[in-house]
Protein backbone atom coordinates (compact mmCIF):
# COMPACT_ATOMS: atom_id res chain seq x y z
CA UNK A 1 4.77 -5.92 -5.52
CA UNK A 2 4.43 -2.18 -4.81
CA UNK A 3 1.98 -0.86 -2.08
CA UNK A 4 -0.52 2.00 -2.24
CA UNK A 5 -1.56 4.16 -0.12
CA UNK A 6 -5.55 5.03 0.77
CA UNK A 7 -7.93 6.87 2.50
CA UNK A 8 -11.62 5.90 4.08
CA UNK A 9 -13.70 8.80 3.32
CA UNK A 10 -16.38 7.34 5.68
CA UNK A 11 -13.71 6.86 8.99
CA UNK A 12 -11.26 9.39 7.77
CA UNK A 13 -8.37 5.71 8.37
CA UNK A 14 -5.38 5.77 6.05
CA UNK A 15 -4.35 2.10 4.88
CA UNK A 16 -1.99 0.68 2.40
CA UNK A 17 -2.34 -2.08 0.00
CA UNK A 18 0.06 -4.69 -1.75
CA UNK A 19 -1.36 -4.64 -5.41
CA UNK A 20 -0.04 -4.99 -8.88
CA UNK A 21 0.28 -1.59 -10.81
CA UNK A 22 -2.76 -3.63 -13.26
CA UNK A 23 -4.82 -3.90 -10.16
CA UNK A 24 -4.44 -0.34 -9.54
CA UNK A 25 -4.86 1.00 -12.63
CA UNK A 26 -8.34 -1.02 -13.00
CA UNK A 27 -9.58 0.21 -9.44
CA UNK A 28 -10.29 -2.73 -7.73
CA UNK A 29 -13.01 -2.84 -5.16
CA UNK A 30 -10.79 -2.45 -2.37
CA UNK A 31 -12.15 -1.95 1.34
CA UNK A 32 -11.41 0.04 4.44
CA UNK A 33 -10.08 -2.56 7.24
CA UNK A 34 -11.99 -0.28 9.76
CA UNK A 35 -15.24 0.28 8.64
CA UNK A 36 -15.66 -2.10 5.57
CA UNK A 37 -16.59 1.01 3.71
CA UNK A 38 -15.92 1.40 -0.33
CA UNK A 39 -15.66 5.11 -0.09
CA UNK A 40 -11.97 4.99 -0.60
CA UNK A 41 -9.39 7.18 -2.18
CA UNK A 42 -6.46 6.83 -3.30
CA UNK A 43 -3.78 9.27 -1.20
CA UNK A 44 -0.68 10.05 -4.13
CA UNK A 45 0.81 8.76 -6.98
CA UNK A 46 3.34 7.32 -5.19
CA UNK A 47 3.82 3.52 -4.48
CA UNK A 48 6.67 2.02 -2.64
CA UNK A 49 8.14 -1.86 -2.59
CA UNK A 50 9.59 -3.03 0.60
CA UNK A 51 13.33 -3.73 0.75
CA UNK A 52 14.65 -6.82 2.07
CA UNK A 53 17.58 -5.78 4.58
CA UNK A 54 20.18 -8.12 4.44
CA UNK A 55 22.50 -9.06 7.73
């Protein structure tokens, strides 16, 4: 599951979250982990999946 990237426009904190690319597209109420604050936009258009590193 890909991660995106956002901004708090209230506390100015950057944060990413593990949603589906359906989530994202619908805009789901997502919240700052600072501030609790809705007033959040989205950084790019990129996403990014972690990589498992092997031994």
């Amino acid at each position: 599951m890909p991660y995106f990237e956002y901004e708090c426009q209230n506390c100015g904190d950057t944060f990413e979250v593990m949603e589906t690319y359906t989530e994202h597209e619908v805009d789901a109420e997502e919240r700052c982990p600072i501030c609790g604050s809705l007033e959040i936009e989205h950084i790019d258009e990129t996403s990014h999946v972690p990589v498992c590193e092997l031994p």
